[in-house]
N, C-alpha and C. Protein backbone atom coordinates (compact mmCIF):
# COMPACT_ATOMS: atom_id res chain seq x y z
N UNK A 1 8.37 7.78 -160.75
CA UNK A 1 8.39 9.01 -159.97
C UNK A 1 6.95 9.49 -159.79
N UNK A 2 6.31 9.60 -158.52
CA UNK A 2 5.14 10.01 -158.16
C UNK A 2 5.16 11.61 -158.49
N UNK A 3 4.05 12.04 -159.23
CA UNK A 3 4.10 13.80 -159.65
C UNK A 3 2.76 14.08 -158.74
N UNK A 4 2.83 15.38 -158.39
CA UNK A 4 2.27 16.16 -157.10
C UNK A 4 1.46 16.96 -158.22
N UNK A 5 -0.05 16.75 -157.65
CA UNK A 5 -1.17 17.06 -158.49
C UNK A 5 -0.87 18.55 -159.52
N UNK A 6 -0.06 19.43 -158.98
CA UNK A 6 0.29 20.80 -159.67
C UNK A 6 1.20 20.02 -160.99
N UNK A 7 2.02 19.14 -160.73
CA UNK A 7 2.88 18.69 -161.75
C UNK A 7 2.19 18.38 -162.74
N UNK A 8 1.22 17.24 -162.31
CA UNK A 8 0.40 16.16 -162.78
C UNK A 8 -0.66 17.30 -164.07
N UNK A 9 -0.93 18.26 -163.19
CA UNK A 9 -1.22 19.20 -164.06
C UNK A 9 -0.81 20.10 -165.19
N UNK A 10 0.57 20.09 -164.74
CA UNK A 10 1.34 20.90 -166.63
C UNK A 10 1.74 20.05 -167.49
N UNK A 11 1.51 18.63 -167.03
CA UNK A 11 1.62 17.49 -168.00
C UNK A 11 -0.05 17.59 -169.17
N UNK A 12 -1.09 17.87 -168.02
CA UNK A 12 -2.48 17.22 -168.70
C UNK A 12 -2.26 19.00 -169.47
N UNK A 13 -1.80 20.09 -169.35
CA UNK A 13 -1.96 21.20 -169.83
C UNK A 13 -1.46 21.14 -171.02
N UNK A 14 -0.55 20.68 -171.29
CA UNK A 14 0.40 20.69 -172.46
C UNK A 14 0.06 19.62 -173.21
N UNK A 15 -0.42 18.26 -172.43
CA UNK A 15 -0.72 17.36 -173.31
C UNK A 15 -2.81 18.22 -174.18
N UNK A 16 -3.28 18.56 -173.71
CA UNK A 16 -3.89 19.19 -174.27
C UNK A 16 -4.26 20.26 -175.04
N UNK A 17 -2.59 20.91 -175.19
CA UNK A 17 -2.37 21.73 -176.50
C UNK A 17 -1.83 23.44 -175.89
N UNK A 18 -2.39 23.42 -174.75
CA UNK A 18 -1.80 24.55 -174.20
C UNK A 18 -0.35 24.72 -174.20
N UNK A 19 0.16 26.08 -174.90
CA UNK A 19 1.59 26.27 -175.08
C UNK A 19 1.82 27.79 -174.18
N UNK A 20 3.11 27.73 -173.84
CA UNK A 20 3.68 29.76 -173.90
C UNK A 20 4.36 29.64 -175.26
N UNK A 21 3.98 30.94 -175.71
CA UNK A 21 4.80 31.25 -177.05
C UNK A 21 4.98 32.81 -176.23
N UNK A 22 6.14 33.45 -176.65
CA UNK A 22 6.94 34.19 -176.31
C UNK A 22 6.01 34.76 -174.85
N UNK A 23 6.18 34.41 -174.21
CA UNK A 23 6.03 34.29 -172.43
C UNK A 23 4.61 34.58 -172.30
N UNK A 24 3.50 33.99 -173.12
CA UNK A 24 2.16 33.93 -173.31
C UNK A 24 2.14 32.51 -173.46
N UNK A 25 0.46 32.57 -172.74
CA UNK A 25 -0.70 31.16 -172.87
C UNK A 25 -1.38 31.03 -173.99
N UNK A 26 -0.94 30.07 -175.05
CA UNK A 26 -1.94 29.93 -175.86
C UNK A 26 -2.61 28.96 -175.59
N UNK A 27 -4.30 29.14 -175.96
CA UNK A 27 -4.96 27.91 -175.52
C UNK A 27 -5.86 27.86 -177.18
N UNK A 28 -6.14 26.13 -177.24
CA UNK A 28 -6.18 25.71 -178.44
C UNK A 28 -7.57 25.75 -178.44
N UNK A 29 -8.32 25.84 -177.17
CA UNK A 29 -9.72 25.61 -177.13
C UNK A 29 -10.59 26.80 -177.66
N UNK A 30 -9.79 28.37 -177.55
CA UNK A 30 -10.60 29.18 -177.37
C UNK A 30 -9.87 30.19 -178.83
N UNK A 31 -8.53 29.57 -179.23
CA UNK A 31 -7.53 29.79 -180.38
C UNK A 31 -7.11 31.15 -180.35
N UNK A 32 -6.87 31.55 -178.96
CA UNK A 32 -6.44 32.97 -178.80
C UNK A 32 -5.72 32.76 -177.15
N UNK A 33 -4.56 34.06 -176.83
CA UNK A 33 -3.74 33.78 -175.89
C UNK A 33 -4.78 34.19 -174.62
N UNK A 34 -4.35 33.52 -173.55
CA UNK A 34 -5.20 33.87 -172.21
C UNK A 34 -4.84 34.95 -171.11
N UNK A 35 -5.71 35.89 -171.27
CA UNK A 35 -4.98 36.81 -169.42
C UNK A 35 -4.58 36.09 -168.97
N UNK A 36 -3.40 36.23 -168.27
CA UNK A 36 -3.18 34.92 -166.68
C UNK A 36 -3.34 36.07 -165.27
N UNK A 37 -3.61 35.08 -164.51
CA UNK A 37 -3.51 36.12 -163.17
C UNK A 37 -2.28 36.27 -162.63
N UNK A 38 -2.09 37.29 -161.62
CA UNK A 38 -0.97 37.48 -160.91
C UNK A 38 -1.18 37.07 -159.44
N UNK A 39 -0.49 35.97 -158.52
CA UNK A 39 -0.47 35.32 -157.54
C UNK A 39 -0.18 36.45 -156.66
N UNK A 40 -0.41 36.31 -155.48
CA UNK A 40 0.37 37.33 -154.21
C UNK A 40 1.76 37.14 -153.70
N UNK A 41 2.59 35.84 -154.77
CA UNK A 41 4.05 36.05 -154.87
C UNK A 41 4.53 36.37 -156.21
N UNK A 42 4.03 36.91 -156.97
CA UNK A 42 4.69 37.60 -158.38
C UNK A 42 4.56 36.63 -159.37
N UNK A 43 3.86 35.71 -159.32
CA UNK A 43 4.07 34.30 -160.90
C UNK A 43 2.29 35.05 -161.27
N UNK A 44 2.60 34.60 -162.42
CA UNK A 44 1.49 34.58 -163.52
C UNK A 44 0.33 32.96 -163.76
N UNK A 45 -0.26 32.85 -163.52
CA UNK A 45 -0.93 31.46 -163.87
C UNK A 45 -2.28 31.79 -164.83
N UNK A 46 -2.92 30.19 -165.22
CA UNK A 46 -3.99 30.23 -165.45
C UNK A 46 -4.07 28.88 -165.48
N UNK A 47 -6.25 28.90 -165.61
CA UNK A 47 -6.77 27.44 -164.70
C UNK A 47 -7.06 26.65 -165.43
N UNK A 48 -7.21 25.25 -165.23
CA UNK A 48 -7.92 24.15 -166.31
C UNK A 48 -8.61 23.59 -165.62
N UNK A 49 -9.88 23.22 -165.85
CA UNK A 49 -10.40 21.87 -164.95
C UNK A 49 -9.99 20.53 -165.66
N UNK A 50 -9.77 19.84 -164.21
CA UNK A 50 -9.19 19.04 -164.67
C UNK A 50 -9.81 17.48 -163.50
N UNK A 51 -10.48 16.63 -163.38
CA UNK A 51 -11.74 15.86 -163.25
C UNK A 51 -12.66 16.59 -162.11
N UNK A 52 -13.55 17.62 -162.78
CA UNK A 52 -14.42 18.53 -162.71
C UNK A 52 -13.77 19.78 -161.31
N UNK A 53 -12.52 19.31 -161.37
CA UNK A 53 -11.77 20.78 -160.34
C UNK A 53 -10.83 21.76 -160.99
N UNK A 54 -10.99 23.00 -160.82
CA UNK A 54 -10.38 23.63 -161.40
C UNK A 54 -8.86 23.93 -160.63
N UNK A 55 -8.03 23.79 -161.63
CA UNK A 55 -6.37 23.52 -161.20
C UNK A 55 -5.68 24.77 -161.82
N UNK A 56 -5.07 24.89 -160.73
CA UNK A 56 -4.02 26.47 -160.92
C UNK A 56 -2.78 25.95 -162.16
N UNK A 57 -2.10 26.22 -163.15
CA UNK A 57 -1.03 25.99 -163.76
C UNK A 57 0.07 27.23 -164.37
N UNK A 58 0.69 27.14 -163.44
CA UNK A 58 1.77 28.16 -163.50
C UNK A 58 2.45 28.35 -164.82
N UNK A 59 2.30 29.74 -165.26
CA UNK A 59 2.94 29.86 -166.79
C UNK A 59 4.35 29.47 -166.64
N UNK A 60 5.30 29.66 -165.95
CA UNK A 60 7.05 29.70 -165.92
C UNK A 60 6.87 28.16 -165.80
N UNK A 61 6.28 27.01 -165.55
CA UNK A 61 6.21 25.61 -165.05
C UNK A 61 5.97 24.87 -166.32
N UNK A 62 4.43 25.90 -166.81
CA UNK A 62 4.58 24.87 -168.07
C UNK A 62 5.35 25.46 -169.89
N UNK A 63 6.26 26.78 -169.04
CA UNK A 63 7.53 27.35 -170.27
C UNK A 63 8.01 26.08 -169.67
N UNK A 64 8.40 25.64 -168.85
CA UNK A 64 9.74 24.76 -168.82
C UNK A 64 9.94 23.37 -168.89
N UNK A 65 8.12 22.84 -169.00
CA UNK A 65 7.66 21.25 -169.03
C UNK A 65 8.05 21.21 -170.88
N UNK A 66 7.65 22.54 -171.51
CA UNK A 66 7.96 22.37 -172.71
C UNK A 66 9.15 22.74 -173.53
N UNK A 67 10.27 22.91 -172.74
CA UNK A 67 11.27 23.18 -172.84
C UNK A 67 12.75 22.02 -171.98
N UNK A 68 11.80 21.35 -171.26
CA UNK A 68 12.91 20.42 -170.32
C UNK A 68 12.28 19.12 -169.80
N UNK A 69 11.02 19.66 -170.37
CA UNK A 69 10.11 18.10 -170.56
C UNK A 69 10.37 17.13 -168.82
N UNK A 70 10.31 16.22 -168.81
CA UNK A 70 10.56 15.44 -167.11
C UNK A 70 11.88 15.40 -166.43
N UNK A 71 12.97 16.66 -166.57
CA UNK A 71 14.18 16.86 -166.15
C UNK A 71 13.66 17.51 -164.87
N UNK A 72 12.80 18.48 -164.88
CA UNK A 72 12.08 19.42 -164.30
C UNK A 72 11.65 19.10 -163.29
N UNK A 73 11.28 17.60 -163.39
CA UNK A 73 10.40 17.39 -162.03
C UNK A 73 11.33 16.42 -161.08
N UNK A 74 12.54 16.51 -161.77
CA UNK A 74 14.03 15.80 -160.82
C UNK A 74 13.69 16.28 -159.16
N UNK A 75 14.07 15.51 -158.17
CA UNK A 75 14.04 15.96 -157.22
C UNK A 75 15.08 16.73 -156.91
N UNK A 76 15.20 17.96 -156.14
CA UNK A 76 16.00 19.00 -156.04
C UNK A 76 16.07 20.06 -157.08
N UNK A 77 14.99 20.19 -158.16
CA UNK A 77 15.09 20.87 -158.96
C UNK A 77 14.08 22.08 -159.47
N UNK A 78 14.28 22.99 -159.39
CA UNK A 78 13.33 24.21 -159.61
C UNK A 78 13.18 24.80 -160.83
N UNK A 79 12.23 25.41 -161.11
CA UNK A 79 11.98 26.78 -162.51
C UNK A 79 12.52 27.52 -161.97
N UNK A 80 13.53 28.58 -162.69
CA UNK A 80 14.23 29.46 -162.67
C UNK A 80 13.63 30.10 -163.82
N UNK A 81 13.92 31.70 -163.14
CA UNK A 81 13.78 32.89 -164.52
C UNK A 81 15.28 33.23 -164.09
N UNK A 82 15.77 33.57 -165.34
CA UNK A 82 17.67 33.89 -165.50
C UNK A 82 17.73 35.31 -165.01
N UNK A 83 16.52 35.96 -165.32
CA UNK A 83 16.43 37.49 -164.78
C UNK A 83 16.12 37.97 -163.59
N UNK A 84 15.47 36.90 -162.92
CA UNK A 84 15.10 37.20 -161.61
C UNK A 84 13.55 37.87 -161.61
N UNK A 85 13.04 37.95 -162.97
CA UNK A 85 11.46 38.63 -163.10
C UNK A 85 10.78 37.70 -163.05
N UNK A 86 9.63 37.20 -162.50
CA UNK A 86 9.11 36.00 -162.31
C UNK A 86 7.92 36.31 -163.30
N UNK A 87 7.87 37.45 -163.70
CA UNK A 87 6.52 37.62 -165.08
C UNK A 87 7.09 37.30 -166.03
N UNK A 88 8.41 37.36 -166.58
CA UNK A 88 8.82 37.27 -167.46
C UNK A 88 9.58 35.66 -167.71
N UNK A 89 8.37 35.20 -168.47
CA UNK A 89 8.42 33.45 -168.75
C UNK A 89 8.39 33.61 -170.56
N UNK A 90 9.52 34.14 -170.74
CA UNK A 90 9.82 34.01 -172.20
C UNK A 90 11.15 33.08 -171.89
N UNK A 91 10.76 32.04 -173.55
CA UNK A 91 11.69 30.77 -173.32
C UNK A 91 13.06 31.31 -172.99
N UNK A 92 14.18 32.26 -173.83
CA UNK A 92 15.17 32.29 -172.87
C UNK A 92 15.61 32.97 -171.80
N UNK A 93 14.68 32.92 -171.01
CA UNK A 93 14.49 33.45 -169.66
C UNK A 93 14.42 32.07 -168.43
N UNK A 94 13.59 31.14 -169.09
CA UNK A 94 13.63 30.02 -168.10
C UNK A 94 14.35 29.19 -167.89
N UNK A 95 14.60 28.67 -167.25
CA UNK A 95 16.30 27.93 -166.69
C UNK A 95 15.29 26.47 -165.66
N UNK A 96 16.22 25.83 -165.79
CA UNK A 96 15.87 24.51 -164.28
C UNK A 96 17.48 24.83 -163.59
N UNK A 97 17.46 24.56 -162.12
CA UNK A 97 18.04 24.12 -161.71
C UNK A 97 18.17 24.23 -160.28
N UNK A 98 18.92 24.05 -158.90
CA UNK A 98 18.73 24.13 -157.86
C UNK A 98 18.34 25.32 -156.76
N UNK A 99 17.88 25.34 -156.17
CA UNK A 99 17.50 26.20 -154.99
C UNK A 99 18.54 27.07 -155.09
N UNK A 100 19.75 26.82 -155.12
CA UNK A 100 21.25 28.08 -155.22
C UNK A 100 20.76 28.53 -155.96
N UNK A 101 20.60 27.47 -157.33
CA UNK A 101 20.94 28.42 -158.86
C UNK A 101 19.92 29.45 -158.97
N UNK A 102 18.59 29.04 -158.10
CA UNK A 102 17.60 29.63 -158.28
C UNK A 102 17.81 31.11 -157.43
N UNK A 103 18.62 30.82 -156.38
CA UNK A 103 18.90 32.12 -155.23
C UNK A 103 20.08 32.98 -156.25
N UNK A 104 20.52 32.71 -156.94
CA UNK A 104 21.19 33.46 -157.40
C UNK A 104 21.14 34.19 -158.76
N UNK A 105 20.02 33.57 -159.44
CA UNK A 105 19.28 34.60 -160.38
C UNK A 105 19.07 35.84 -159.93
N UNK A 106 18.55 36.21 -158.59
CA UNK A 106 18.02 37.33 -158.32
C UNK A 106 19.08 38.14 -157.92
N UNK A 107 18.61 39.29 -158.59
CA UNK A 107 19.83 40.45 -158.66
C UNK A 107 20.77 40.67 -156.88
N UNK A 108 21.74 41.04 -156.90
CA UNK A 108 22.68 40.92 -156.04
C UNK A 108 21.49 42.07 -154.95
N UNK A 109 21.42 43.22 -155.55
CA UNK A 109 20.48 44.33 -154.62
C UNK A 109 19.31 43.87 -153.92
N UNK A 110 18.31 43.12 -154.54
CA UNK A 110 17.29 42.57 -153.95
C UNK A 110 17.19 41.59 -153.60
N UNK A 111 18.50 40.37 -152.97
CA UNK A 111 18.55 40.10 -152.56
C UNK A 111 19.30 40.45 -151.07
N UNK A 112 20.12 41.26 -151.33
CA UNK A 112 20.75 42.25 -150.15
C UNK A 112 19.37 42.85 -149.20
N UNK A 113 18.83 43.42 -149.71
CA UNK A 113 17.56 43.61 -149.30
C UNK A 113 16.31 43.17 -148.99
N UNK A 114 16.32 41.80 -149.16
CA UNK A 114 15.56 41.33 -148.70
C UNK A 114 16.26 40.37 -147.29
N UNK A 115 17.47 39.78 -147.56
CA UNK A 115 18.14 39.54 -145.93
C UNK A 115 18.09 40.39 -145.15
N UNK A 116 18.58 41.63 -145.56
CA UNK A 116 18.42 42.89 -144.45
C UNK A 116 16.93 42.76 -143.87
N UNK A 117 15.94 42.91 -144.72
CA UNK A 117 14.96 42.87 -144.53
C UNK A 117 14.33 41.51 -143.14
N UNK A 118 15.02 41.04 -143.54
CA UNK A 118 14.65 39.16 -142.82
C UNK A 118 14.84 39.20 -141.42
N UNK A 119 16.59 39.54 -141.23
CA UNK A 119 16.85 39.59 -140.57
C UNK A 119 16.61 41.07 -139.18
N UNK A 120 16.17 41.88 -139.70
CA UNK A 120 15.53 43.37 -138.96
C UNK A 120 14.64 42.34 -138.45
N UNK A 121 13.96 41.86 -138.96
CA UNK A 121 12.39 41.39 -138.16
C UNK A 121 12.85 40.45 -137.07
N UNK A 122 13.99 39.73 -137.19
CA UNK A 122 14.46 39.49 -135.41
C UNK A 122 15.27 40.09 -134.58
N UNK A 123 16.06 41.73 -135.31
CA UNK A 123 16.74 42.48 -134.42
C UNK A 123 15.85 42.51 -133.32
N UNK A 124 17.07 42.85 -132.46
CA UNK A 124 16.67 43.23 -130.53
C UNK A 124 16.25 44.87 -130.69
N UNK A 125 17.72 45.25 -131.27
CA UNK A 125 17.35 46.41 -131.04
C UNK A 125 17.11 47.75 -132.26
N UNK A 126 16.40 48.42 -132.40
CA UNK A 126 15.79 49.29 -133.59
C UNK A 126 16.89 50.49 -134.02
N UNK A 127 17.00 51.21 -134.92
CA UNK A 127 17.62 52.19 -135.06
C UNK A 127 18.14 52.96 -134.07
N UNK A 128 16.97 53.31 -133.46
CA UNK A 128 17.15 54.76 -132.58
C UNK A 128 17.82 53.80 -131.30
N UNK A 129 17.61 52.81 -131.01
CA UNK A 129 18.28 52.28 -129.86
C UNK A 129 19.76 52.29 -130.24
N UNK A 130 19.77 51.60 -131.51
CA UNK A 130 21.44 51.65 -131.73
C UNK A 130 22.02 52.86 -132.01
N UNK A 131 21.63 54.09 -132.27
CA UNK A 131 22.18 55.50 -132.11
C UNK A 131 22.58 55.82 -130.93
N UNK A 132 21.63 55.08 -129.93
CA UNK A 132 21.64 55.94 -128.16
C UNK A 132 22.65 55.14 -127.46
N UNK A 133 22.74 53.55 -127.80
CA UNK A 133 23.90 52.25 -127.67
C UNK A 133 25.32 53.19 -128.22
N UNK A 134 25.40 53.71 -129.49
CA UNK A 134 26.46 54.37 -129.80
C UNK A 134 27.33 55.55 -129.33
N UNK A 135 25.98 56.14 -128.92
CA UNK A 135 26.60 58.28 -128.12
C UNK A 135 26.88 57.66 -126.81
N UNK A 136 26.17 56.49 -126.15
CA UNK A 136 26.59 56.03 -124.78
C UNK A 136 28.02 55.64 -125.03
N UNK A 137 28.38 55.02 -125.59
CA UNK A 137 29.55 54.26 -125.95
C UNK A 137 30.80 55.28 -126.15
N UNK A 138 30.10 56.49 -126.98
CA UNK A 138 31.43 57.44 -126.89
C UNK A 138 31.75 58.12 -125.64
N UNK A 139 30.96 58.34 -125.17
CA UNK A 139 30.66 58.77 -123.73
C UNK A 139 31.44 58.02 -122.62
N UNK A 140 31.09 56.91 -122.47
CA UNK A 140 31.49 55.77 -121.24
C UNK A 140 32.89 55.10 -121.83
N UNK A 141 33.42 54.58 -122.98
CA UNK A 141 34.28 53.65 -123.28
C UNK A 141 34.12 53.12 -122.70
N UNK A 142 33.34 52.00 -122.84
CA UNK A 142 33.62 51.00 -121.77
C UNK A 142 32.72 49.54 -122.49
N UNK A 143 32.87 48.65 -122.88
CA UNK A 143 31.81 47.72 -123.41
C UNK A 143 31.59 46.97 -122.11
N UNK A 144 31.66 46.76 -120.92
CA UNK A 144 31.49 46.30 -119.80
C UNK A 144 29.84 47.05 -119.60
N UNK A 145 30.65 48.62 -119.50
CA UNK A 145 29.68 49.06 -118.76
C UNK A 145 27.94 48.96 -119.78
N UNK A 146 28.41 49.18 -121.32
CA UNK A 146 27.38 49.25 -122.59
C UNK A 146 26.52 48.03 -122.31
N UNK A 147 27.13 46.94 -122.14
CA UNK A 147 26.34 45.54 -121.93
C UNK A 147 25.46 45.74 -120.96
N UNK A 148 25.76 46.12 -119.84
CA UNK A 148 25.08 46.38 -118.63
C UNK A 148 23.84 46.70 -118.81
N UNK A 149 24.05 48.26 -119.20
CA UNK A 149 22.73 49.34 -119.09
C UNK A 149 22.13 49.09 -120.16
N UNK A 150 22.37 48.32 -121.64
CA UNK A 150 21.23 47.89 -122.65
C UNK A 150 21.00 46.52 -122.99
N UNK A 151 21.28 45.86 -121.78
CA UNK A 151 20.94 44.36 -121.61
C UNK A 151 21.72 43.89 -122.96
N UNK A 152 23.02 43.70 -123.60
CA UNK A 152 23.13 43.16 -124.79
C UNK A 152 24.36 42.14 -124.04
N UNK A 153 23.35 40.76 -125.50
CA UNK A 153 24.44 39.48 -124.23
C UNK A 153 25.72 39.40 -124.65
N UNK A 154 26.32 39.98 -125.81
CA UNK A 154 27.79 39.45 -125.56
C UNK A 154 28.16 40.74 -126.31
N UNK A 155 29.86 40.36 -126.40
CA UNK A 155 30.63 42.05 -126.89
C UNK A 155 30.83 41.38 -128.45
N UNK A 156 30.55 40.59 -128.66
CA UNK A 156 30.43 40.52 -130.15
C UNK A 156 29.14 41.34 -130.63
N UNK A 157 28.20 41.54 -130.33
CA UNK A 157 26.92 42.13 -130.55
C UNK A 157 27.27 43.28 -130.48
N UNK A 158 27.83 44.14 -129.48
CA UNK A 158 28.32 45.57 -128.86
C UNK A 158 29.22 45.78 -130.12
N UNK A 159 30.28 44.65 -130.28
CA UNK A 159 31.15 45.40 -131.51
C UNK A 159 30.48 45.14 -133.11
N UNK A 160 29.78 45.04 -133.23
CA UNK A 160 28.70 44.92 -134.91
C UNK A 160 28.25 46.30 -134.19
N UNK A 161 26.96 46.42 -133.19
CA UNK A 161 26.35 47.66 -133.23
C UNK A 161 27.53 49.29 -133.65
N UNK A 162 28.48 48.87 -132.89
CA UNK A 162 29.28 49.87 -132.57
C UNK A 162 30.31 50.27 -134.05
N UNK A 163 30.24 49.17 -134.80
CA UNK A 163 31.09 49.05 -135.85
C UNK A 163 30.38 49.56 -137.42
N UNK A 164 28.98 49.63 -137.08
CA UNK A 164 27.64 49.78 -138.28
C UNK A 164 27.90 48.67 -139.09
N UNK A 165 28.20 47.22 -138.58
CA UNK A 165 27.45 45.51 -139.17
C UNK A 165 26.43 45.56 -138.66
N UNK A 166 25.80 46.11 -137.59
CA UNK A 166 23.88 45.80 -137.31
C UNK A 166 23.46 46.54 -138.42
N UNK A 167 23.34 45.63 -139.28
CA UNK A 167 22.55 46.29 -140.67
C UNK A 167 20.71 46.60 -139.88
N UNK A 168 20.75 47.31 -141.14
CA UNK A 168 19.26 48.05 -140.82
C UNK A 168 18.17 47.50 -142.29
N UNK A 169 17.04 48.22 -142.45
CA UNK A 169 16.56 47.97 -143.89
C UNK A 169 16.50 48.81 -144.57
N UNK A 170 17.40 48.68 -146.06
CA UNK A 170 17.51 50.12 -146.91
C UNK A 170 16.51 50.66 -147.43
């Protein structure tokens, strides 16, 4: 199995003594635990050079190289946190397993909210449009006529707006 230089890397991390002990970096070189940084998607890391480049190694990657050893790097298979906190890489917190298992760690709410979220960014039409789509609607009865005057292409669309399924973002 060919490992992808990040992999290749929590192998040379661990084989060189670097551990998490309760969701901390210990490093053997310096015999004390390491700040890690925080990424601009919520994981924690810290760096090693490794043939004179310095390599990112994700704390939750190498909780789980030392906990699930080359199961981990199965194809189709992910680090999971069971809590859905991605700082929180204490051993029973980390899990392997698929893209689902992984979508479904995260709490039922924030994931509700983040589809809502997803999907707003290709709505047609914004709040206040679907308020004015609605008072028209009580007004006219008519989904003939509603399609018309707010360009919407079918009466399946008209009946979500009209029904409050055009979710919004909470």
């Amino acid at each position: 199995m060919k490992l992808s230089k990040q992999n290749e890397g929590i192998i040379i991390a661990y084989d060189r003594g670097y551990k998490v002990i309760d969701g901390k970096v210990y490093s053997p070189f310096v015999n004390r635990f390491l700040e890690p940084t925080l990424n601009s998607k919520g994981y924690l890391y810290f760096s090693i050079w490794i043939d004179r480049k310095k390599e990112i190694i994700f704390i939750h990657k190498l909780a789980a190289y030392q906990k699930f050893k080359n199961k981990m790097f199965k194809k189709g298979i992910q680090v999971r946190h069971k809590d859905g906190d991605r700082q929180n890489n204490f051993d029973v917190n980390i899990k392997i397993g698929t893209a689902s298992d992984n979508y479904f760690d995260i709490p039922e709410e924030t994931r509700i909210k983040r589809s809502i979220n997803a999907s707003s960014k290709i709505r047609k039409f914004s709040d206040l449009k679907i308020e004015e789509i609605r008072i028209k609607y009580k007004e006219l009865k008519s989904y003939k006529k509603i399609t018309e005057i707010f360009s919407i292409s079918s009466k399946g669309t008209l009946h979500h707006i009209l029904n409050n399924n055009y979710k919004t973002v909470v």
